[in-house]
C-alpha atoms as a PDB file:
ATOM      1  CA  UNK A   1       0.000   0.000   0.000  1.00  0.00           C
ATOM      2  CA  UNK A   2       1.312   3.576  -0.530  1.00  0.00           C
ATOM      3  CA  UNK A   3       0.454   6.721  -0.014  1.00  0.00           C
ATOM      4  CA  UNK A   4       2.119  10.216   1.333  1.00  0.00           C
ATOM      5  CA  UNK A   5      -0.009   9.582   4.664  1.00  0.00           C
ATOM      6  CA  UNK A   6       2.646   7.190   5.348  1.00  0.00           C
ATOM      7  CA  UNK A   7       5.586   9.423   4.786  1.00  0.00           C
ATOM      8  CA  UNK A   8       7.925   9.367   7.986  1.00  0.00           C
ATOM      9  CA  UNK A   9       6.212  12.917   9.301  1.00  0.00           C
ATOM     10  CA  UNK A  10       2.786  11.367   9.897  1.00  0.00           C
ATOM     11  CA  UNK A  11       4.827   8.381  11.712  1.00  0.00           C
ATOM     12  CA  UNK A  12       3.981   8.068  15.647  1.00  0.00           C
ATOM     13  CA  UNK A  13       6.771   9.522  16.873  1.00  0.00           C
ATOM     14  CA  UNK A  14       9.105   7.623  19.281  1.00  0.00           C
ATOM     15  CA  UNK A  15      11.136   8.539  22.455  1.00  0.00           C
ATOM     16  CA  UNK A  16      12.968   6.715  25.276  1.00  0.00           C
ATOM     17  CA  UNK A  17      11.800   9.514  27.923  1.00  0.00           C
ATOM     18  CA  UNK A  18       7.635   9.547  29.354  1.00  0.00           C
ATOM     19  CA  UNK A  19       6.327  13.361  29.210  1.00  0.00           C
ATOM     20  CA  UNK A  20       4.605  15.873  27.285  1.00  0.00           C
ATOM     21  CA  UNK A  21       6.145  16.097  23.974  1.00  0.00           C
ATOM     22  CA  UNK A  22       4.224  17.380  19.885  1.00  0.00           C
ATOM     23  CA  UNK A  23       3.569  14.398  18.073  1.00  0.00           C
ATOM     24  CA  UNK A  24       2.810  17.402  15.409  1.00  0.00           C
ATOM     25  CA  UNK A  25       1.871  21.140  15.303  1.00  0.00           C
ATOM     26  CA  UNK A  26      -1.635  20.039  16.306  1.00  0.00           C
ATOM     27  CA  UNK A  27      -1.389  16.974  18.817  1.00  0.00           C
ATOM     28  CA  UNK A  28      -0.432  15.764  21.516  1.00  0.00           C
ATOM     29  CA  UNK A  29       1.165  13.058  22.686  1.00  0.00           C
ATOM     30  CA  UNK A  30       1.984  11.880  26.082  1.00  0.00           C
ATOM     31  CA  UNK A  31       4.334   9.078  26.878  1.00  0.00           C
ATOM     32  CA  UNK A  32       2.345   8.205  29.856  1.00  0.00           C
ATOM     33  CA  UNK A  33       3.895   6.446  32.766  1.00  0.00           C
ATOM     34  CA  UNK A  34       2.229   7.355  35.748  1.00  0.00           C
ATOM     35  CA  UNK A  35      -0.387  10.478  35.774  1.00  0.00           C
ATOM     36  CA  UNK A  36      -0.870  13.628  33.901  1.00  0.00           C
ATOM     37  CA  UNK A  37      -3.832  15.684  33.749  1.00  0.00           C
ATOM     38  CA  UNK A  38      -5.781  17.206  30.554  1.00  0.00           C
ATOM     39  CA  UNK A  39      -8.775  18.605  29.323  1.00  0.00           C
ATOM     40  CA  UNK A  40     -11.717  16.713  29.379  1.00  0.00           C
ATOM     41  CA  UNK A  41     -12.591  15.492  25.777  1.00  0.00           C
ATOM     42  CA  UNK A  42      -9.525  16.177  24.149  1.00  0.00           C
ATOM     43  CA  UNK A  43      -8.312  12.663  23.915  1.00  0.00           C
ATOM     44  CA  UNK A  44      -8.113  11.540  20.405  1.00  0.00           C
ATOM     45  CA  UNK A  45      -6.588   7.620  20.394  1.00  0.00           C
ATOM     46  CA  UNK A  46      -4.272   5.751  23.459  1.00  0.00           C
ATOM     47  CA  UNK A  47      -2.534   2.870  23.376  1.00  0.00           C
ATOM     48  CA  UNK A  48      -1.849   0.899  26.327  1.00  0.00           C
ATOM     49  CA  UNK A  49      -2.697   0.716  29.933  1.00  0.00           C
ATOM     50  CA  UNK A  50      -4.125   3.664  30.752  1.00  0.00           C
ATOM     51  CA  UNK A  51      -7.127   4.530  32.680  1.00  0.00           C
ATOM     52  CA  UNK A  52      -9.042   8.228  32.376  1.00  0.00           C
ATOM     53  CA  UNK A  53     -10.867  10.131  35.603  1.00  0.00           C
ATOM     54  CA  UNK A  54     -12.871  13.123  35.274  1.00  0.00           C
ATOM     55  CA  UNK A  55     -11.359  15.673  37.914  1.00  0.00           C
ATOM     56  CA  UNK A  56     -13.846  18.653  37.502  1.00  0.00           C
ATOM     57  CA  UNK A  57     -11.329  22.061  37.731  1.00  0.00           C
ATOM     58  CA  UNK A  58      -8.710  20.458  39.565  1.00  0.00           C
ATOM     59  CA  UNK A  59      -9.665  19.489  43.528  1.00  0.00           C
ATOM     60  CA  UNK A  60     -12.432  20.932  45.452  1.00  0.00           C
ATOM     61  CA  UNK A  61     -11.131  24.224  45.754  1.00  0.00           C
ATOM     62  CA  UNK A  62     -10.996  24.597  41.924  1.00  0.00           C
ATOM     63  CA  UNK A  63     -14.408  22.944  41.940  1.00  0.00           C
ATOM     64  CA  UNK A  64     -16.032  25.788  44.109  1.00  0.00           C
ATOM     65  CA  UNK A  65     -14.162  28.501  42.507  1.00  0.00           C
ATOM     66  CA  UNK A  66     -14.814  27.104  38.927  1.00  0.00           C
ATOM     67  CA  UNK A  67     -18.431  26.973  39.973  1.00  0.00           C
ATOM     68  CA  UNK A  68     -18.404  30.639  41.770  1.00  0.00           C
ATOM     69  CA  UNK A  69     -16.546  32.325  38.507  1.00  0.00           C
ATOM     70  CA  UNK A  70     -17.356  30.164  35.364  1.00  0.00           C
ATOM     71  CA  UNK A  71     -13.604  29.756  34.836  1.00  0.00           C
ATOM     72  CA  UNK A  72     -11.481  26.709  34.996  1.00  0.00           C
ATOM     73  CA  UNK A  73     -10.031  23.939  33.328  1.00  0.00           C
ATOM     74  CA  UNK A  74     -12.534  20.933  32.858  1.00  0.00           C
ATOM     75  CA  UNK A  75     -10.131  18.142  33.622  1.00  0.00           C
ATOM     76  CA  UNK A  76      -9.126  14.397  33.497  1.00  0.00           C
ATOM     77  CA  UNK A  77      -6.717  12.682  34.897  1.00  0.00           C
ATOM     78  CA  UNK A  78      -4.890   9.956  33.112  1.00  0.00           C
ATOM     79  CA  UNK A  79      -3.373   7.191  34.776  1.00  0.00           C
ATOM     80  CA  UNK A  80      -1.031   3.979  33.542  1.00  0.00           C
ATOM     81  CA  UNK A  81       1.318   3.387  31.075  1.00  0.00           C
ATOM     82  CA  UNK A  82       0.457   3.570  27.465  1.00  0.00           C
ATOM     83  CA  UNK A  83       0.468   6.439  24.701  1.00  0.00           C
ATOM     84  CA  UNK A  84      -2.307   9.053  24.560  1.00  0.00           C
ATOM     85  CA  UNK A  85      -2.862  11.625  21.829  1.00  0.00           C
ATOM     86  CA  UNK A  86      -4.935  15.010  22.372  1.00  0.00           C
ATOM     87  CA  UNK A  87      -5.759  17.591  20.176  1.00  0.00           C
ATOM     88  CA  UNK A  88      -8.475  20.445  20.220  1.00  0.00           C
ATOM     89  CA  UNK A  89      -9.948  21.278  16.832  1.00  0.00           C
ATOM     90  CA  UNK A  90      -6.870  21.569  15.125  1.00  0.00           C
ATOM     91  CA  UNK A  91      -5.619  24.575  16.903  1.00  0.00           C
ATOM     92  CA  UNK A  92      -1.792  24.865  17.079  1.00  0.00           C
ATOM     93  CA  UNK A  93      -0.033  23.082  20.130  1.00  0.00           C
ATOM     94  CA  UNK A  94       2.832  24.433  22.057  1.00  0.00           C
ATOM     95  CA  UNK A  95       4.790  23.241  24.665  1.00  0.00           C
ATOM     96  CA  UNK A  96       6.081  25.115  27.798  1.00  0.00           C
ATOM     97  CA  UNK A  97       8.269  24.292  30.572  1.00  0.00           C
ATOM     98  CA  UNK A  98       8.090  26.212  33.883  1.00  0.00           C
ATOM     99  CA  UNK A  99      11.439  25.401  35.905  1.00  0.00           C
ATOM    100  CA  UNK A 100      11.168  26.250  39.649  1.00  0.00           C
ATOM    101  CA  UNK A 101       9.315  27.747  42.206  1.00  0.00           C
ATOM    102  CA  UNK A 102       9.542  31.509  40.629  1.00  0.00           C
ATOM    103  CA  UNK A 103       8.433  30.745  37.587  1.00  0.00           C
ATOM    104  CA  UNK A 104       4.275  31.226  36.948  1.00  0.00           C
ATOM    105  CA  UNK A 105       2.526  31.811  34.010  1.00  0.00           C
ATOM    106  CA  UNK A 106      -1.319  32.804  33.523  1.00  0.00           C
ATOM    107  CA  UNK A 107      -3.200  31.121  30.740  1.00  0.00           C
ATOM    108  CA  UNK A 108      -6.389  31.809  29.549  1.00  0.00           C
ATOM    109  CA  UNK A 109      -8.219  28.353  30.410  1.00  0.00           C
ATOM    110  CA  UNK A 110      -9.606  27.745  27.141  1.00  0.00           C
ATOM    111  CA  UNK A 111      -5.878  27.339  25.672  1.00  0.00           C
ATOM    112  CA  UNK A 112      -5.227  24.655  28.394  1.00  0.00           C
ATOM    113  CA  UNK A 113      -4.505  21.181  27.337  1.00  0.00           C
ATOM    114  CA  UNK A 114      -2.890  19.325  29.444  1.00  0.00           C
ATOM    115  CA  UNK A 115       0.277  19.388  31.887  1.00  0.00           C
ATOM    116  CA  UNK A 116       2.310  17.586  34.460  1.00  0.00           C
ATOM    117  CA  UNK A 117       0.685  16.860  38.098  1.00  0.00           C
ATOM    118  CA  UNK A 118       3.762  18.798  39.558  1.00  0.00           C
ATOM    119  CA  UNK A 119       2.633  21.617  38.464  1.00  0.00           C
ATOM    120  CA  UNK A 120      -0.190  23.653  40.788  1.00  0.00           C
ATOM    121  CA  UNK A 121      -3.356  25.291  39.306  1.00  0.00           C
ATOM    122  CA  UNK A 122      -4.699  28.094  40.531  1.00  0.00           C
ATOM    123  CA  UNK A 123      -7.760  30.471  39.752  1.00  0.00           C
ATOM    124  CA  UNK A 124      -7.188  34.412  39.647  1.00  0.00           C
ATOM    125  CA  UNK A 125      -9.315  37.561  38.286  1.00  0.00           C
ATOM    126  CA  UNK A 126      -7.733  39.829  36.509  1.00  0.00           C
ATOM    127  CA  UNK A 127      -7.452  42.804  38.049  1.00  0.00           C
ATOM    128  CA  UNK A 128      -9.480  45.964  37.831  1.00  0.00           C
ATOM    129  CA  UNK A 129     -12.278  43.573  35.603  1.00  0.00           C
ATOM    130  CA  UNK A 130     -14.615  43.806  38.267  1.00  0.00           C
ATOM    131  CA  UNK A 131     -16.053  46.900  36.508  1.00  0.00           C
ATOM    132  CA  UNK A 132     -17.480  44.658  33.433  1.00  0.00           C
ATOM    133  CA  UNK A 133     -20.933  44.821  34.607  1.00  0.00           C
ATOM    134  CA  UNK A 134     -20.226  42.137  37.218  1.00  0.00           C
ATOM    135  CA  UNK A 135     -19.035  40.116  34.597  1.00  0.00           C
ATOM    136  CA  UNK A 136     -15.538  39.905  35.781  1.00  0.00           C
ATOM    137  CA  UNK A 137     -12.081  38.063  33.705  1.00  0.00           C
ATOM    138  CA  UNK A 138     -10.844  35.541  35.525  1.00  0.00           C
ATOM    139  CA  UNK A 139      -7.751  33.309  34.128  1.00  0.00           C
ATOM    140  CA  UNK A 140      -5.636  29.756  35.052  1.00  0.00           C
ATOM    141  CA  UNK A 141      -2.327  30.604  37.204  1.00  0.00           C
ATOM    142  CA  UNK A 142       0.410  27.421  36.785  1.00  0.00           C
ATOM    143  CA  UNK A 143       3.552  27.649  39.065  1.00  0.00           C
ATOM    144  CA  UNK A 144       6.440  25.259  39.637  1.00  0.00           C
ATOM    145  CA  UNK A 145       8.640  22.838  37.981  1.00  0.00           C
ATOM    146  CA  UNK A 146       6.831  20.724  34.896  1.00  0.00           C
ATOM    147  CA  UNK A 147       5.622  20.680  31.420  1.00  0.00           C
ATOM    148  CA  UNK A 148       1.877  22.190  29.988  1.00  0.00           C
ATOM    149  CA  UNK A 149       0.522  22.103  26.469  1.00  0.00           C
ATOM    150  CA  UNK A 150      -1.665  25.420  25.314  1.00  0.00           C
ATOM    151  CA  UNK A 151      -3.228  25.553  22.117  1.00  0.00           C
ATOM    152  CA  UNK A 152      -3.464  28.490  20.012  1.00  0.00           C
ATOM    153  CA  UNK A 153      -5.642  29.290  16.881  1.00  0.00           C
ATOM    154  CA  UNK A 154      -2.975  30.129  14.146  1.00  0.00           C
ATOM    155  CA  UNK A 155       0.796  31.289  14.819  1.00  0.00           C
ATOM    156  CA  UNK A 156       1.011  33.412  17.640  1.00  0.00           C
ATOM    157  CA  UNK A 157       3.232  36.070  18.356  1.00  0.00           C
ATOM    158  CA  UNK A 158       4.928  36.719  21.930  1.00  0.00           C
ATOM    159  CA  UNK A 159       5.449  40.300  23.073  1.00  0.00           C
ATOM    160  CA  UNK A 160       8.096  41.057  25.108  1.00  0.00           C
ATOM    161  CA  UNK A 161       6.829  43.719  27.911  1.00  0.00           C
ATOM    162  CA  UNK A 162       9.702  46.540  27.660  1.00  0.00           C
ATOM    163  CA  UNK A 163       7.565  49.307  27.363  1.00  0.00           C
ATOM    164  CA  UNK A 164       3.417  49.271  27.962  1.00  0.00           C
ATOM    165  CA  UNK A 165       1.452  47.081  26.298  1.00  0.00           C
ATOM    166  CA  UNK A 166      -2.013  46.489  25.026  1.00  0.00           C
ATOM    167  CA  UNK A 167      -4.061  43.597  23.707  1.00  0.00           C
ATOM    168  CA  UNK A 168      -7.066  42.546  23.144  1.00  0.00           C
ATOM    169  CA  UNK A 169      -8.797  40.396  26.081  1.00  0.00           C
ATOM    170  CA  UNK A 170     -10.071  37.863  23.129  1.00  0.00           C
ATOM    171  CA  UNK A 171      -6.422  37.698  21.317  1.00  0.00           C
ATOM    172  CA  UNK A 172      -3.917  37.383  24.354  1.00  0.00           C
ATOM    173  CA  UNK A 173      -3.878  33.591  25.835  1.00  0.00           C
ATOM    174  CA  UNK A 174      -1.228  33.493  28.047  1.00  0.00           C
ATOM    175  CA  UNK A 175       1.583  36.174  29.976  1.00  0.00           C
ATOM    176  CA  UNK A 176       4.324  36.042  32.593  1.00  0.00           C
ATOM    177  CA  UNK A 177       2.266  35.991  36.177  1.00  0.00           C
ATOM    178  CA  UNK A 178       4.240  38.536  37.393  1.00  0.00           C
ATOM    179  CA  UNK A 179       3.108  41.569  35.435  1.00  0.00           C
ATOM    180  CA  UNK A 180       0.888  44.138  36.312  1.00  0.00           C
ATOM    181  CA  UNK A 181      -2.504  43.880  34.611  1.00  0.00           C
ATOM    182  CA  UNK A 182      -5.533  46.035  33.703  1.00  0.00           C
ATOM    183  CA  UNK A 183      -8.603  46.060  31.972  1.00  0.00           C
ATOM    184  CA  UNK A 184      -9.852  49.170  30.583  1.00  0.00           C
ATOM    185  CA  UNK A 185     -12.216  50.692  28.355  1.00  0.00           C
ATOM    186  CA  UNK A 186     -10.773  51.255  24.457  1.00  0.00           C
ATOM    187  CA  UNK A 187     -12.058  54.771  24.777  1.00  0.00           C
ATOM    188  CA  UNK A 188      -9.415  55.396  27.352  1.00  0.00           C
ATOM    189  CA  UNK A 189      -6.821  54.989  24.879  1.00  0.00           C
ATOM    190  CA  UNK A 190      -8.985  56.758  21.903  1.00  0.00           C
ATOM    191  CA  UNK A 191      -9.846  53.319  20.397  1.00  0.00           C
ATOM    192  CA  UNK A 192     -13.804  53.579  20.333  1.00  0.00           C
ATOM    193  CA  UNK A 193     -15.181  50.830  18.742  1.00  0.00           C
ATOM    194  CA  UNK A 194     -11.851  50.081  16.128  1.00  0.00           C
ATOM    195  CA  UNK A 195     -11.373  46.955  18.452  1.00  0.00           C
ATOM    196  CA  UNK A 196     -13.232  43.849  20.087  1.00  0.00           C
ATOM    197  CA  UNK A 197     -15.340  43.884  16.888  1.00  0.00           C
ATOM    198  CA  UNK A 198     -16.938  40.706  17.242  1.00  0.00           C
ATOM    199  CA  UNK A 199     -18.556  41.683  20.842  1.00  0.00           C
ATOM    200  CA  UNK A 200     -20.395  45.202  21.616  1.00  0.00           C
ATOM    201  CA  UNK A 201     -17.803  46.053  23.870  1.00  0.00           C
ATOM    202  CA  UNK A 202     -14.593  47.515  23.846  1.00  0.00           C
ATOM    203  CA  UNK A 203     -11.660  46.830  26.119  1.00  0.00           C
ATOM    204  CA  UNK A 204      -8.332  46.750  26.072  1.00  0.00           C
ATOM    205  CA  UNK A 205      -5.486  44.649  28.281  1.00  0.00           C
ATOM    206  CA  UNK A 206      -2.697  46.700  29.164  1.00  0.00           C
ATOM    207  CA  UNK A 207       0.482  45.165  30.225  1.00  0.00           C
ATOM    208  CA  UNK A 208       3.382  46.933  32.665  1.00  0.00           C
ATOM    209  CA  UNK A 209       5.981  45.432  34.017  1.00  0.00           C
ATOM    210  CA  UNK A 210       8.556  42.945  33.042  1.00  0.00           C
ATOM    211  CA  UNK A 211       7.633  39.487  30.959  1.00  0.00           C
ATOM    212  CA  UNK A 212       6.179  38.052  28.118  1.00  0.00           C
ATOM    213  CA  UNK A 213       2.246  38.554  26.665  1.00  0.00           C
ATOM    214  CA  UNK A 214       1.221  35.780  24.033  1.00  0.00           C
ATOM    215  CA  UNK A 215      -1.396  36.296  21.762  1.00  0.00           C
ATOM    216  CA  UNK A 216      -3.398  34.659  19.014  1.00  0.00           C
ATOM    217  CA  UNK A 217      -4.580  35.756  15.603  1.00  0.00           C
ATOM    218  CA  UNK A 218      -7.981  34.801  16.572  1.00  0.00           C
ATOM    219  CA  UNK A 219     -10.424  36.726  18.295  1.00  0.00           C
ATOM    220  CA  UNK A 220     -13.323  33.860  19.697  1.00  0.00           C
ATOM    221  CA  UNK A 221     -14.161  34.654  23.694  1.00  0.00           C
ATOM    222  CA  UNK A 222     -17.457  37.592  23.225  1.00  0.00           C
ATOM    223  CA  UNK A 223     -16.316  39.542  26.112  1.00  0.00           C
ATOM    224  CA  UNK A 224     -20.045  40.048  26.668  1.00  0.00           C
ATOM    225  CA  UNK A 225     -20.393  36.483  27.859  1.00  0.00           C
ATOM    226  CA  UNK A 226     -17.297  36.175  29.746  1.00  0.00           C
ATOM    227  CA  UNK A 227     -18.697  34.502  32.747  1.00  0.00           C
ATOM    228  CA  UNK A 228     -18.579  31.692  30.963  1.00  0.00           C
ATOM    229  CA  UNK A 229     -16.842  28.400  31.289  1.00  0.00           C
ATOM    230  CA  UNK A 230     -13.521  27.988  30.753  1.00  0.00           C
ATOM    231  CA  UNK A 231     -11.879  30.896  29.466  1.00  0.00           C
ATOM    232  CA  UNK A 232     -14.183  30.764  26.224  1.00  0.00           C
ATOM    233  CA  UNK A 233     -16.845  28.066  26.864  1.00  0.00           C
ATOM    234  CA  UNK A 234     -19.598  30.558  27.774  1.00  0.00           C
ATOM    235  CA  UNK A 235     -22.869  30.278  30.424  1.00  0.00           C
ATOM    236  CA  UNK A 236     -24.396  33.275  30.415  1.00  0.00           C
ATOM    237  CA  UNK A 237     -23.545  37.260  29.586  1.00  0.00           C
ATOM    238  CA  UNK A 238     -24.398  38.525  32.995  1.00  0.00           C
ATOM    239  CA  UNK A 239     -22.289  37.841  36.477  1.00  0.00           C
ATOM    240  CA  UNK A 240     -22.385  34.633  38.520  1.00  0.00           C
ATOM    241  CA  UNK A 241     -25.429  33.874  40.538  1.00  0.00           C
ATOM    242  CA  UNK A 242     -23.372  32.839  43.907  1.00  0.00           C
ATOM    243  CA  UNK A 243     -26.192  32.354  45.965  1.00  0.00           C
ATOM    244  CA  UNK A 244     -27.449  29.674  43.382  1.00  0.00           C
ATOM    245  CA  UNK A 245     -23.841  27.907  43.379  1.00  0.00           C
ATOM    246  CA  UNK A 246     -23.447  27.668  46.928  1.00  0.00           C
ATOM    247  CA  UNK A 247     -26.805  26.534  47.131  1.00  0.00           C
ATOM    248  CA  UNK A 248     -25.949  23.793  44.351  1.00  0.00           C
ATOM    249  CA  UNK A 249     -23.167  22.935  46.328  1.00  0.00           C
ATOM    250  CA  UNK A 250     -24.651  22.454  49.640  1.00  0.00           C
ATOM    251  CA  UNK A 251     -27.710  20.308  48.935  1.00  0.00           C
END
């Protein structure tokens, strides 16, 4: 039989080390041998041993704070040894190591695919999005040592933060945790309505400090909606009904 699908590029590919590592620009594969953790219905084939275990946004703290802000990362954890390939609707994969205790990076939890159990997961709102009409913008912290996958609709570009920077709230995915941030109105900056075309609204992430900003050439996350799920899996356009939650959660 021949064809170019069998050319050595489409190949599984093959290492002596378990991890995180591209099988291509738009999967995933992970050498399992032990645990890892990923988004929930990303899997697209496994081989071997392995076992999968929905863990909701990551322990029962990200559970209730999922619940109370719409934001997390719907995950599984997988468990075993085998070979398991993820992928989210072709977007672009990319790999990132975090190497100690100082280094954190904030990820919009949409772009989240999967990453190393030593790494810890945390919830945060961005700050000064309160003012959204309740809404709020709330994004996935990771700190420590370990490997995570993002995804990323089309080649992104990463900005280093040497003077102040802007982007827009749908566009950036990911930045260095330690940088001041802010979300403002567009007219503050004389933008009007030349940005955040797809939503009614108009803001504008600025950036101070000293890091990195990535962003996408893809604007998908309707800032009017962005109580929603995930980082870009929306539930509603208005703020979070708490009282309902923690009602939900207490029965």
């Amino acid at each position: 039989m021949r064809s170019n699908l069998f050319a050595p590029e489409n190949q599984e590919q093959e290492s002596t080390q378990p991890g995180l590592r591209l099988q291509n620009s738009k999967m995933l594969k992970i050498e399992l041998d032990g645990e890892a953790l990923a988004r929930q219905g990303s899997m697209v084939a496994y081989q071997g041993d392995v076992r999968f275990e929905a863990r909701g946004a990551g322990g029962l703290g990200g559970f209730v704070k999922q619940k109370l802000t719409g934001e997390g990362v719907p995950l599984m954890q997988l468990s075993g040894r085998g070979d398991v390939f993820l992928a989210d609707a072709a977007a672009d994969v990319h790999l990132i190591d975090l190497e100690g205790p100082d280094d954190a990076l904030t990820i919009n939890g949409k772009n989240v695919l999967a990453f190393e159990p030593s790494l810890s997961y945390d919830i945060q709102m961005v700050s000064g999005a309160g003012s959204m009409g309740g809404a709020g913008l709330f994004n996935c912290v990771f700190r420590g040592r370990g490997r995570l996958a993002i995804t990323a609709k089309g080649a992104p570009v990463v900005l280093t933060v040497d003077a102040p920077t802007y982007a827009d709230p749908q566009a950036a995915i990911a930045w260095s945790a330690g940088l001041q941030v802010g979300l403002h109105r567009a007219e503050q900056f004389g933008l009007g309505t030349l940005i955040g075309r797809t939503t009614g609204e108009a803001f504008t992430m600025a950036f101070a400090g000293r890091g990195f900003v990535i962003v996408q050439p893809s604007e998908e996350v309707p800032l009017s909606a962005i109580a929603g799920t995930g980082g870009g899996q929306q539930s509603g356009s208005g703020g979070v009904n708490v009282g309902g939650v923690l009602g939900s959660l207490l029965r």
